[in-house]
N, C-alpha and C. Protein backbone atom coordinates (compact mmCIF):
# COMPACT_ATOMS: atom_id res chain seq x y z
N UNK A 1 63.97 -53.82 -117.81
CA UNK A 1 63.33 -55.09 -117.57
C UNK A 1 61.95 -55.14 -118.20
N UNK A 2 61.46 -53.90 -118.31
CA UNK A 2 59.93 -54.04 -119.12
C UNK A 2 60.11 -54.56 -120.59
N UNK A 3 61.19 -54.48 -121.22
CA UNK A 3 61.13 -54.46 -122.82
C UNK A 3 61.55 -56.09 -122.75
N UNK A 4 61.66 -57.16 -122.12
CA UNK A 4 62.20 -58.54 -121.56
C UNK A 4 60.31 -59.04 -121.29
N UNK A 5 60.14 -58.15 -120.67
CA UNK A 5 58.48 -58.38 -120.22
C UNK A 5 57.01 -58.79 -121.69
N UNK A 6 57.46 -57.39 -122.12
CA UNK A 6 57.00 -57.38 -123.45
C UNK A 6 57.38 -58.11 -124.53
N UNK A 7 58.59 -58.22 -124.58
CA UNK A 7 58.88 -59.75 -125.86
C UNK A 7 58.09 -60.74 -125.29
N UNK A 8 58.30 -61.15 -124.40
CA UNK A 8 58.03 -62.39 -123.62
C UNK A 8 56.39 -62.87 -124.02
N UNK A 9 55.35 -61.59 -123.77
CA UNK A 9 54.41 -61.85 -124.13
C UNK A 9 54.03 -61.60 -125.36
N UNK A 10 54.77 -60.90 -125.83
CA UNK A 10 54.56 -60.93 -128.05
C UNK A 10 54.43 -61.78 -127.96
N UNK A 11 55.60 -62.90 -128.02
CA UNK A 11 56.18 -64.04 -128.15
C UNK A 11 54.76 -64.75 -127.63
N UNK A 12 54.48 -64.81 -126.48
CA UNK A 12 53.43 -65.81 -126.41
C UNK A 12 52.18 -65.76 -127.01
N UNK A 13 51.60 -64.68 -127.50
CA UNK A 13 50.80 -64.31 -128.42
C UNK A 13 50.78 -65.07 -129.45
N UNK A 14 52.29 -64.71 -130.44
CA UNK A 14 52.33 -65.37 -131.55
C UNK A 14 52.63 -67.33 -131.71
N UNK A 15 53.25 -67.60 -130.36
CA UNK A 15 53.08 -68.64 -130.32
C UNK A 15 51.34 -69.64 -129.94
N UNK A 16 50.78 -68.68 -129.54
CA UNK A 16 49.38 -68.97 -129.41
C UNK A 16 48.43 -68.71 -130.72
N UNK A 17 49.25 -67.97 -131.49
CA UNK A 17 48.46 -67.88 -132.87
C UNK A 17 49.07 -69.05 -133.59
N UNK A 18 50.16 -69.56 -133.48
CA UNK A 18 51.04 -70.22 -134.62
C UNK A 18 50.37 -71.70 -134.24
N UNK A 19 49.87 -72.11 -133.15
CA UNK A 19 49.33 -73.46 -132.36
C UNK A 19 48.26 -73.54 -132.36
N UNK A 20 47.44 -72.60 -132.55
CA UNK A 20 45.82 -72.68 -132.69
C UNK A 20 45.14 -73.32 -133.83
N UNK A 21 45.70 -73.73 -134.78
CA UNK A 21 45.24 -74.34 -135.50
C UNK A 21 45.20 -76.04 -135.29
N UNK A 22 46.40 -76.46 -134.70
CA UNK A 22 46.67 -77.59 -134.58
C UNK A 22 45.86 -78.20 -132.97
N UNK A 23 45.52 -76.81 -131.98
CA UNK A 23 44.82 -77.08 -131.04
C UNK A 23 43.46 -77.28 -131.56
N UNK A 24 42.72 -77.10 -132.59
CA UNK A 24 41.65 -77.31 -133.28
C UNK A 24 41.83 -78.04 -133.78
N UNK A 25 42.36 -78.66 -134.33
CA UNK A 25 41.77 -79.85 -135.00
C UNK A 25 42.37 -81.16 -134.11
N UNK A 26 42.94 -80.97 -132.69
CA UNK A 26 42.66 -82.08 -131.83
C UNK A 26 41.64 -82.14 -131.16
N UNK A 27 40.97 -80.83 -130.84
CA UNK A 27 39.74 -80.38 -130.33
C UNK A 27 38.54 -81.78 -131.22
N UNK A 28 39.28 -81.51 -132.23
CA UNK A 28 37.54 -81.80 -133.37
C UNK A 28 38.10 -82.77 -133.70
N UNK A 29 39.15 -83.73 -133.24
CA UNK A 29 39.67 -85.27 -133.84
C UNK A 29 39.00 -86.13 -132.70
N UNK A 30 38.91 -85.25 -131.23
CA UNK A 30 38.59 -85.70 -129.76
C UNK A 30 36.91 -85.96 -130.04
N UNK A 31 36.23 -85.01 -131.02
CA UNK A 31 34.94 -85.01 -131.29
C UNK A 31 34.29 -86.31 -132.13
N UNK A 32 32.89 -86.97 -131.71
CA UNK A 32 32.37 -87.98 -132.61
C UNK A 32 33.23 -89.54 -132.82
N UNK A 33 33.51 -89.61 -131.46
CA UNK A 33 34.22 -91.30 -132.01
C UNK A 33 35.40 -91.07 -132.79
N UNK A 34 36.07 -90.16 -132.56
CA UNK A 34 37.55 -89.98 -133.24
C UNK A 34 37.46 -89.40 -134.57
N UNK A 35 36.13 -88.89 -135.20
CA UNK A 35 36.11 -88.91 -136.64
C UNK A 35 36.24 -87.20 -136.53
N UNK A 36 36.95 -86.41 -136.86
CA UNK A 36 37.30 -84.96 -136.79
C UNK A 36 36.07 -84.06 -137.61
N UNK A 37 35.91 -84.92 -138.57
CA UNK A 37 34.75 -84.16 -139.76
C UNK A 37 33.73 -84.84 -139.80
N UNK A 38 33.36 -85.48 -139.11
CA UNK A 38 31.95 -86.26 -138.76
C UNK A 38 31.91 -87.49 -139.89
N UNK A 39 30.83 -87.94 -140.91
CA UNK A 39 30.87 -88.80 -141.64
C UNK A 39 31.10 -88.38 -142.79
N UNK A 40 32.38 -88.79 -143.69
CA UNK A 40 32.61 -88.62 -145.16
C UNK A 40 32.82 -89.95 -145.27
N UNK A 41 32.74 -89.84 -147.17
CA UNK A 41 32.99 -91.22 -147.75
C UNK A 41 34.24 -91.12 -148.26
N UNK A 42 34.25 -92.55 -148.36
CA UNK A 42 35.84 -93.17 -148.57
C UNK A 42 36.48 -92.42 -150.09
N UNK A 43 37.42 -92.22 -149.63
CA UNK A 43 38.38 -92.00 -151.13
C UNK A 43 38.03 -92.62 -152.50
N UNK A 44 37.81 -91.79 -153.54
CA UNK A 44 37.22 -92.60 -154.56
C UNK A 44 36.45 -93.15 -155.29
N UNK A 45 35.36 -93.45 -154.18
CA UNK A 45 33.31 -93.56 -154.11
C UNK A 45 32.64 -92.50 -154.96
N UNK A 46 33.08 -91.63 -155.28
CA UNK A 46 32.16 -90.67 -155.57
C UNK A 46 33.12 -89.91 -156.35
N UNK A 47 32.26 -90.22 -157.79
CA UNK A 47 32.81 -89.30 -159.40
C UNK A 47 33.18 -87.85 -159.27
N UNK A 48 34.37 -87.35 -159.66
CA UNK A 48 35.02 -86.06 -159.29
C UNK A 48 35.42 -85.69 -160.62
N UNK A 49 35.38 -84.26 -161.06
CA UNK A 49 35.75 -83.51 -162.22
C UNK A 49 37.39 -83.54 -162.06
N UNK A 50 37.42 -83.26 -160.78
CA UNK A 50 39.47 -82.84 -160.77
C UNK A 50 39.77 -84.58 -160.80
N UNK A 51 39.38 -85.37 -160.29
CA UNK A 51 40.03 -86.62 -160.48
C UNK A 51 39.92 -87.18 -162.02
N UNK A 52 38.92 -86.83 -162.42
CA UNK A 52 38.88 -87.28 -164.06
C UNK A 52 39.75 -86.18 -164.87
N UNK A 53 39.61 -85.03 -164.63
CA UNK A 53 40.98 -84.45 -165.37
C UNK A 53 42.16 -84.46 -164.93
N UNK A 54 42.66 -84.63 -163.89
CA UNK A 54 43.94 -85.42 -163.54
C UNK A 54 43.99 -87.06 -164.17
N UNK A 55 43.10 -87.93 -163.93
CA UNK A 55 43.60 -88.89 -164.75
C UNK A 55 44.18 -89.03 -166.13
N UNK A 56 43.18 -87.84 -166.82
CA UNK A 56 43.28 -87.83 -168.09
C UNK A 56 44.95 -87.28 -168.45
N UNK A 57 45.13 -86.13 -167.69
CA UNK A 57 46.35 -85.77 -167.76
C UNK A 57 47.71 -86.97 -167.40
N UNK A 58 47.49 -87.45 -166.56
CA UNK A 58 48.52 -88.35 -166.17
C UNK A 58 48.59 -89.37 -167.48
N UNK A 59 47.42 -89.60 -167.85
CA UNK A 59 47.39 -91.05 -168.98
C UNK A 59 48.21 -90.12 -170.04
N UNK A 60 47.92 -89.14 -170.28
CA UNK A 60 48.53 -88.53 -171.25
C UNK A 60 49.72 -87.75 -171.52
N UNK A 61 50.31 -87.76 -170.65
CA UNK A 61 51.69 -87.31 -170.34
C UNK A 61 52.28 -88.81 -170.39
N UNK A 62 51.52 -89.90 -169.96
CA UNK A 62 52.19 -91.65 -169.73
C UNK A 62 52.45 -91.93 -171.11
N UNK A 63 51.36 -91.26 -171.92
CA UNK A 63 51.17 -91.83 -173.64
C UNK A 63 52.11 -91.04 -174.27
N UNK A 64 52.43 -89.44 -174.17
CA UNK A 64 53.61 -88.99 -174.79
C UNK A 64 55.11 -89.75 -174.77
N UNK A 65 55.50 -89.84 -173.27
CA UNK A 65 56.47 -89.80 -172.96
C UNK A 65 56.94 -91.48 -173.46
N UNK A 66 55.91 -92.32 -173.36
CA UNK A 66 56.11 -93.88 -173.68
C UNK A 66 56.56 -94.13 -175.18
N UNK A 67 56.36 -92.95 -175.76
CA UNK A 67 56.15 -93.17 -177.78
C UNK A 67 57.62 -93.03 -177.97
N UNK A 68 58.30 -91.87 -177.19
CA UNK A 68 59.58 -91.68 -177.28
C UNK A 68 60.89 -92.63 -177.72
C-alpha cells in the first residue's frame, strides 16, 4: 500500500508543476484592472525590426510566387 501512497503524491507533485504556470498567469490577469502585464501598447504602434523583415519576406515570397 506504500508504493499506491507514493505514486499518488509523485503524481501530485508533477501535476502541481504542470499547472503552475497557468496558476500564474491568473494570479497576474487578477492583477491591475485585469491587465496581466500592466500597460503595453497596442499591436503595431511601435516600429519593429522582426515586423519589417517579416513583411519584407512575405511581400517577397507574394512577388515570386505571383510572376509564375
Amino acid at each position: 500500500m506504500g508504493g499506491v501512497t507514493e505514486l499518488f503524491v509523485i503524481m501530485l507533485i508533477i501535476a502541481a508543476a504542470a499547472f503552475a504556470p497557468l496558476g500564474y498567469f491568473i494570479y497576474k490577469y487578477t492583477q491591475k484592472n485585469a491587465q496581466p502585464f500592466g500597460e503595453t501598447e497596442p499591436h503595431g504602434d511601435s516600429p519593429s525590426l522582426v515586423n519589417d523583415l517579416a513583411e519584407t519576406a512575405i511581400h517577397f515570397i507574394k512577388s515570386k510566387l505571383g510572376k509564375k
